[in-house]
C-alpha atoms as a PDB file:
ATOM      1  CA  UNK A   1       0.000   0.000   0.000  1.00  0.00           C
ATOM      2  CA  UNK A   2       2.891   2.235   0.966  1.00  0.00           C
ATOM      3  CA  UNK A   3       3.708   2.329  -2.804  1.00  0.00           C
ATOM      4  CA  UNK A   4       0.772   2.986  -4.079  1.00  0.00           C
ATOM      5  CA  UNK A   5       0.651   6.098  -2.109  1.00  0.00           C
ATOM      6  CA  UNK A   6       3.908   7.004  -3.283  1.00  0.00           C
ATOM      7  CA  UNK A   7       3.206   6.581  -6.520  1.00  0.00           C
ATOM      8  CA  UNK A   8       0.112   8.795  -6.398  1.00  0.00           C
ATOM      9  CA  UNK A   9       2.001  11.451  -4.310  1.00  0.00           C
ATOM     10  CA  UNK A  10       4.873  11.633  -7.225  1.00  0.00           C
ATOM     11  CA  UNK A  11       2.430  11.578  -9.908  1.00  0.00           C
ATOM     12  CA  UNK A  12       0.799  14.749  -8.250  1.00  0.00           C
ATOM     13  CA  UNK A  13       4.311  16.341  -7.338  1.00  0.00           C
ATOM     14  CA  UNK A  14       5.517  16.092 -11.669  1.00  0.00           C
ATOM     15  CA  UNK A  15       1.701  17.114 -12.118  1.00  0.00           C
ATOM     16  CA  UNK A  16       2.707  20.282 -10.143  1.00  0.00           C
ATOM     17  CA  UNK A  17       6.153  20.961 -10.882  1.00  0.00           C
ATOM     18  CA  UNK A  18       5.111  20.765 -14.862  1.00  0.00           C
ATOM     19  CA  UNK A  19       1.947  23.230 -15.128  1.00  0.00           C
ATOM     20  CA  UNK A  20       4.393  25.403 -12.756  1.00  0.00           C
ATOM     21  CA  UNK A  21       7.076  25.396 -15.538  1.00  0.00           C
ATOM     22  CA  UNK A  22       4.345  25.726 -18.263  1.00  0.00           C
ATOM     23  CA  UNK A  23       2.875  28.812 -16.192  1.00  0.00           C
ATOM     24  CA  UNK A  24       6.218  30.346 -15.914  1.00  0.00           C
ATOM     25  CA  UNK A  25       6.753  29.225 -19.983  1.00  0.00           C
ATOM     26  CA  UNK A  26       4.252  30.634 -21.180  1.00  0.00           C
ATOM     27  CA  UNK A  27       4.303  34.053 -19.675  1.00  0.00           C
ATOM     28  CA  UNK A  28       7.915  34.532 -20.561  1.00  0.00           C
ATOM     29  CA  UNK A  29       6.769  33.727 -24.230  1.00  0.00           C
ATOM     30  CA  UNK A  30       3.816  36.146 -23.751  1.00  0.00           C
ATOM     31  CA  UNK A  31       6.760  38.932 -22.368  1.00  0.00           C
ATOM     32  CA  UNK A  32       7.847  38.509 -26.176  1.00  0.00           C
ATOM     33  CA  UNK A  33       5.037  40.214 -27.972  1.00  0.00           C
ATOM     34  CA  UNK A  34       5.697  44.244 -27.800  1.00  0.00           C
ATOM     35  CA  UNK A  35       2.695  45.831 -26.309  1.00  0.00           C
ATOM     36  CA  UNK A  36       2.677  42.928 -23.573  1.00  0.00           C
ATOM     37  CA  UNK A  37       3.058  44.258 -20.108  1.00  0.00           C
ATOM     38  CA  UNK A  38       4.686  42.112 -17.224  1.00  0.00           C
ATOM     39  CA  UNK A  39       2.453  40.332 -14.881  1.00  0.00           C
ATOM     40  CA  UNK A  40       4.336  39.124 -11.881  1.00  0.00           C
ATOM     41  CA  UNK A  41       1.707  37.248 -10.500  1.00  0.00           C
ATOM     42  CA  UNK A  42       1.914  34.728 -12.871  1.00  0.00           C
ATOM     43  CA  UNK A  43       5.914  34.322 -12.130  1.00  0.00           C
ATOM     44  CA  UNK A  44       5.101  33.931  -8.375  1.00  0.00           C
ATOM     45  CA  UNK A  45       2.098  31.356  -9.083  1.00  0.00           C
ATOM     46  CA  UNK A  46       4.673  29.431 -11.427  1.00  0.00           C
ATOM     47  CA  UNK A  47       7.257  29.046  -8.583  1.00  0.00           C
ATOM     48  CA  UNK A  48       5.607  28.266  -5.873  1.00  0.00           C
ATOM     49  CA  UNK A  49       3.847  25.906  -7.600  1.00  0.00           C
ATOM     50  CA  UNK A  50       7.108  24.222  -8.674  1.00  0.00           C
ATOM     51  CA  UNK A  51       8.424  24.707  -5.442  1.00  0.00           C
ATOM     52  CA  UNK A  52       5.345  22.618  -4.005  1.00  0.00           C
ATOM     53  CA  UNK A  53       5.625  19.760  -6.544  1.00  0.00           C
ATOM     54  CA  UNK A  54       9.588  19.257  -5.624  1.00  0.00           C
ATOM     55  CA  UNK A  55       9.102  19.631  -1.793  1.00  0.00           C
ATOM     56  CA  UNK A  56       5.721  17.059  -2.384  1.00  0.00           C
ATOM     57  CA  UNK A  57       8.161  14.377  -4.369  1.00  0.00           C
ATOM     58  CA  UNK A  58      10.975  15.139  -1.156  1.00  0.00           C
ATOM     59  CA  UNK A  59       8.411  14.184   1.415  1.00  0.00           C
ATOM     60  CA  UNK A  60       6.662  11.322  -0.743  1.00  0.00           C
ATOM     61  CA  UNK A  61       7.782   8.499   1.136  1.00  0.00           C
ATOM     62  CA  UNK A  62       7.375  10.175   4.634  1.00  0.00           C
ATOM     63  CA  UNK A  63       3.802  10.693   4.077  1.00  0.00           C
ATOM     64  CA  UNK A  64       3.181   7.904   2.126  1.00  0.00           C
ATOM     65  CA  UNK A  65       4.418   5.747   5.775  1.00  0.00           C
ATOM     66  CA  UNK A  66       2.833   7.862   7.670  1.00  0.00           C
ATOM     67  CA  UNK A  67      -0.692   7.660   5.731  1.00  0.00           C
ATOM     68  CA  UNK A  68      -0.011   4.039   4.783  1.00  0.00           C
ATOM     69  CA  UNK A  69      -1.824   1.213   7.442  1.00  0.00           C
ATOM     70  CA  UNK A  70       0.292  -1.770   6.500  1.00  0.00           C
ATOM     71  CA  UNK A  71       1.633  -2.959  10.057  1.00  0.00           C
ATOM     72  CA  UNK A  72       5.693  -4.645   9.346  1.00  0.00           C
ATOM     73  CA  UNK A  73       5.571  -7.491  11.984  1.00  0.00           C
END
C-alpha cells in the first residue's frame, strides 16, 4: 500500500512541478510580444507551484508511511 501512495504522491508532485514550468513558460513567451506588459503574479504562481511539486516528491515516502496502514511485523 505504501507504494501505491507514493506513486500517487509523485504523480501529483511532476503534475505540479510541470503546469508550474508551463505557467512560468508561457508568460515569458507572452513577455515577447511588444505591447505585452509584465504580470508578476503569474511568475510567483509558477514558482511556488514548482516549489510545491519538488518539496511534495521530497516528502513522498514520509507521508506515504505515515498515511499508509500496512503494520511490518
Amino acid at each position: 500500500m505504501k507504494r501505491a501512495i507514493r506513486s500517487v504522491l509523485r504523480l501529483l508532485a511532476a503534475g505540479l512541478i510541470v503546469f508550474g514550468i508551463m505557467i512560468v513558460g508561457l508568460e515569458w513567451m507572452r513577455l515577447r510580444s511588444p505591447k505585452a506588459e509584465v504580470n508578476a503574479w503569474q511568475f510567483v504562481l509558477g514558482g511556488v507551484l514548482a516549489l510545491a511539486g519538488v518539496g511534495l516528491f521530497a516528502l513522498s515516502t514520509r507521508l506515504a508511511e505515515q498515511l499508509a496502514d500496512d503494520f511490518e511485523e
